[in-house]
C-alpha atoms as a PDB file:
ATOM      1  CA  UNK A   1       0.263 185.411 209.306  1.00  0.00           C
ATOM      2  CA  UNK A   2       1.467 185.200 205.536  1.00  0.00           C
ATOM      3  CA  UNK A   3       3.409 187.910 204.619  1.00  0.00           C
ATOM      4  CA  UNK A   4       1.058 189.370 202.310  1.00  0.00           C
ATOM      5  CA  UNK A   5      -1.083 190.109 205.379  1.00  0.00           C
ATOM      6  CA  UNK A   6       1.889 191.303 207.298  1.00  0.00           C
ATOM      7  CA  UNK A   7       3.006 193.442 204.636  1.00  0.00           C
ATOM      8  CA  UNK A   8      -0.829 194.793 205.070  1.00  0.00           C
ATOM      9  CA  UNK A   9      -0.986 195.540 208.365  1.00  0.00           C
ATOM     10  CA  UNK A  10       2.320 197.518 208.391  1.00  0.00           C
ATOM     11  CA  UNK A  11       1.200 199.783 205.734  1.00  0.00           C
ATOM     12  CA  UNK A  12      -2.138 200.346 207.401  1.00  0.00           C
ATOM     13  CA  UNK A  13       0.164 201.076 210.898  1.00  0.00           C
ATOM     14  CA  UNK A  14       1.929 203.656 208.753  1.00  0.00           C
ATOM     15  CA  UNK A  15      -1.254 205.156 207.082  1.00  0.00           C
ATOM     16  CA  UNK A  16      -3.056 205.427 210.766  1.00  0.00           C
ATOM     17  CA  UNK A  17       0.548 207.714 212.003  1.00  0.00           C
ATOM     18  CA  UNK A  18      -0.771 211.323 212.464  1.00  0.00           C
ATOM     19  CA  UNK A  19      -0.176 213.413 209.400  1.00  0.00           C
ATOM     20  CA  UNK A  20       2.166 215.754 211.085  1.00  0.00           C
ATOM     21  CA  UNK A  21       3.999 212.471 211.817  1.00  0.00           C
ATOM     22  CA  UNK A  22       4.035 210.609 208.033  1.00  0.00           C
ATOM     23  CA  UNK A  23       5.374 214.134 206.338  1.00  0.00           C
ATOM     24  CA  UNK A  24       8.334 214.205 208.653  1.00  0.00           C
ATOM     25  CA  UNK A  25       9.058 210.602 207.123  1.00  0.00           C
ATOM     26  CA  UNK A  26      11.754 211.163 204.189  1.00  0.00           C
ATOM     27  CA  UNK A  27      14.496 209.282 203.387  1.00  0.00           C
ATOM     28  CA  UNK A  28      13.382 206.482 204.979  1.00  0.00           C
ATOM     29  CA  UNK A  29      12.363 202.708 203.904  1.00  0.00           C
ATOM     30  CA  UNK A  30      10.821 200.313 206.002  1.00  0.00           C
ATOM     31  CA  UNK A  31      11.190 196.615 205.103  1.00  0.00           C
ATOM     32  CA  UNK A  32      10.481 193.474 206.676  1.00  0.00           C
ATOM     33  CA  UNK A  33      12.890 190.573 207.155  1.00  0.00           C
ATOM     34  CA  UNK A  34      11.915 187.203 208.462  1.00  0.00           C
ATOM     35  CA  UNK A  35      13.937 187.339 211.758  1.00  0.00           C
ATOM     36  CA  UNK A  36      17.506 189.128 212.649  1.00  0.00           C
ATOM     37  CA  UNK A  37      20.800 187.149 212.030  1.00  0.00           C
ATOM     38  CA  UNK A  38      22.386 188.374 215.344  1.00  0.00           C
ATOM     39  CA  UNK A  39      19.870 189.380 217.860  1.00  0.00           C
ATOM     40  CA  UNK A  40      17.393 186.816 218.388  1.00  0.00           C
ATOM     41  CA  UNK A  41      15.135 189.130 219.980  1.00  0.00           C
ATOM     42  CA  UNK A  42      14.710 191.959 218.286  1.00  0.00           C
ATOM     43  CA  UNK A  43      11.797 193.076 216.811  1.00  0.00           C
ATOM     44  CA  UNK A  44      12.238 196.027 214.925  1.00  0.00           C
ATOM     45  CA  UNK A  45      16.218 197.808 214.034  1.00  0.00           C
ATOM     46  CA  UNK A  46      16.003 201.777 212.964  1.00  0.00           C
ATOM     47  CA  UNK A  47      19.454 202.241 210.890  1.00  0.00           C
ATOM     48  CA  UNK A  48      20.416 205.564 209.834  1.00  0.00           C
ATOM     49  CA  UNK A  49      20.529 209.121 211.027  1.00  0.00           C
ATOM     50  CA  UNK A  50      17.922 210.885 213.155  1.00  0.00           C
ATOM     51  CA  UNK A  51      16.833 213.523 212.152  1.00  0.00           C
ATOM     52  CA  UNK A  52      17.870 215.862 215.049  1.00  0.00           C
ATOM     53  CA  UNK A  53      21.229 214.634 214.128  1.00  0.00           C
ATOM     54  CA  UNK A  54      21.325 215.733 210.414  1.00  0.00           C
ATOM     55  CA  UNK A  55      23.360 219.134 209.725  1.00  0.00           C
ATOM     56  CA  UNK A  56      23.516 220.907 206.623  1.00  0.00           C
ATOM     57  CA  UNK A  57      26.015 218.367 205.415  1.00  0.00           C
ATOM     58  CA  UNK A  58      23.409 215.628 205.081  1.00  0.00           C
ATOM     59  CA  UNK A  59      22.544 214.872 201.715  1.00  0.00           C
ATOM     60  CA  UNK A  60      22.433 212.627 198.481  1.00  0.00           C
ATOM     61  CA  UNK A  61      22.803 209.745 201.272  1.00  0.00           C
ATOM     62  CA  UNK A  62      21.054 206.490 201.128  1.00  0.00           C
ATOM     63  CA  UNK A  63      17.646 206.028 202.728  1.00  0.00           C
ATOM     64  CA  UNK A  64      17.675 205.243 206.488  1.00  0.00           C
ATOM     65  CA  UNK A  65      16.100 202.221 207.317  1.00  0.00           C
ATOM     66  CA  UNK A  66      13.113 200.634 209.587  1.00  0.00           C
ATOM     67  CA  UNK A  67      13.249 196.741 209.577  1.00  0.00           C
ATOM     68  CA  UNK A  68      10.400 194.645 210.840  1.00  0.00           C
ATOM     69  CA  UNK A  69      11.349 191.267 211.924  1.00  0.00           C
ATOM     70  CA  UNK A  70       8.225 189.018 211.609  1.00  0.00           C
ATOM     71  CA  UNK A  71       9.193 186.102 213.360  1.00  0.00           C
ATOM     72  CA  UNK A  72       9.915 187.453 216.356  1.00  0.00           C
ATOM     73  CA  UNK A  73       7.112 190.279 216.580  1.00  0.00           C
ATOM     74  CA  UNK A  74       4.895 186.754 215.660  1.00  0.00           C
ATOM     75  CA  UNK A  75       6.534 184.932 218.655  1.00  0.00           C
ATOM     76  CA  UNK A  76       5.156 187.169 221.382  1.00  0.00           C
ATOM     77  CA  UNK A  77       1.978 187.456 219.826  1.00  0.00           C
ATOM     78  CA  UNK A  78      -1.056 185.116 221.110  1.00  0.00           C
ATOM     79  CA  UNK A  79      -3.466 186.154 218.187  1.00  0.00           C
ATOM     80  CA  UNK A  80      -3.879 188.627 214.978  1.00  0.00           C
ATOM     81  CA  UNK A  81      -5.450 191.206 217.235  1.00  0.00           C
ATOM     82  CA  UNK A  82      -2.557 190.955 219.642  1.00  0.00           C
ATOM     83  CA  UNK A  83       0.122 190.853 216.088  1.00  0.00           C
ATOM     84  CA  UNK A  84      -1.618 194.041 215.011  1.00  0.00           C
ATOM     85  CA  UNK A  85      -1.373 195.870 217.936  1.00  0.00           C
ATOM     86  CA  UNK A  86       2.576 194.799 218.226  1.00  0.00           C
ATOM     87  CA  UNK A  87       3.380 196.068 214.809  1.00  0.00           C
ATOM     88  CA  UNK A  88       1.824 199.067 215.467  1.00  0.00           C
ATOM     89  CA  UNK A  89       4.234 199.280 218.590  1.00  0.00           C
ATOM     90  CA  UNK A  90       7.175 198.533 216.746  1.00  0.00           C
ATOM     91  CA  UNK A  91       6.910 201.284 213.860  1.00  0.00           C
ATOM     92  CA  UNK A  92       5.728 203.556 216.685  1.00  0.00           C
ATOM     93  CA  UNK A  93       8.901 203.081 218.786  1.00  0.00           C
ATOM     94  CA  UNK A  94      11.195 202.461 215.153  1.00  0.00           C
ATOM     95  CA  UNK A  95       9.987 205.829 213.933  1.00  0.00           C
ATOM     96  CA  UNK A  96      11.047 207.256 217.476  1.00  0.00           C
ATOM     97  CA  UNK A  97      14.449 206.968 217.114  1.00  0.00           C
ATOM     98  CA  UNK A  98      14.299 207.863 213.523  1.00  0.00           C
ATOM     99  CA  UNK A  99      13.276 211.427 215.248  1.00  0.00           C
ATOM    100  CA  UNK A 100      16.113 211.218 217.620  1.00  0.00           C
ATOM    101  CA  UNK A 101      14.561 209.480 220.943  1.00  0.00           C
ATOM    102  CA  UNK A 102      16.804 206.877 222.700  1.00  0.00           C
ATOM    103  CA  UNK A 103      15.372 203.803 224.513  1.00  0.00           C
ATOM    104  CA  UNK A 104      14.508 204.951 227.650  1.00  0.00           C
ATOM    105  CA  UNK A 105      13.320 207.805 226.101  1.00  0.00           C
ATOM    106  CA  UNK A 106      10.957 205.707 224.660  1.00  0.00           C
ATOM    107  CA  UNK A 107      10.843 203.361 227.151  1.00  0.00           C
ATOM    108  CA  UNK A 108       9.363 206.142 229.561  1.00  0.00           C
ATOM    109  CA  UNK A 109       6.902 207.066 226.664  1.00  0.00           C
ATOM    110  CA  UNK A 110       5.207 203.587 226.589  1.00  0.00           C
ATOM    111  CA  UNK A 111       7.167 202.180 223.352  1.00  0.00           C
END
């Protein structure tokens, strides 16, 4: 998928989150990089602090940060239907641990 598309399809993921959801989203960027330098895997990296996390000391910080790496989410994809539903997946499970979830936290909630 050209990146255009990609770039798309993630901010159509985002738009389809439940309001309740996308207002709780503040201080956050999501980009997309072409693949991760370190992890070969990985197919999404949430960077920051989650919001259970933040005090009254948090502040005047730079945005936390959602990255998307297309290569790999592309790699276990068989088709655009099948790419679709996997970036969904990723922001779902992403934005998860922006709200404070761990893995198997998420893990045991289907992300």
């Amino acid at each position: 998928m050209e990146r255009e598309e990609f770039e798309k399809v993630v901010e159509h993921a985002i738009a389809a989150l439940p309001d309740f959801i996308r207002t709780k989203l503040q201080n956050i960027d999501i980009v997309i990089e072409e693949q991760p330098i370190v992890h070969k895997s990985l197919l999404g990296l949430y960077q920051g602090v989650p919001l259970k996390k933040r005090g009254v000391w948090y502040g005047n910080v730079m945005p936390d940060k959602i990255t998307l790496f297309k290569k790999n989410i592309e790699r276990i994809s068989s088709n655009e239907e099948e790419l679709r539903h996997w970036i969904h997946r990723v922001i779902i499970h992403e934005i998860g641990h922006y709200f404070g979830f761990d893995e198997k936290g998420l893990q045991d909630s289907g992300y």
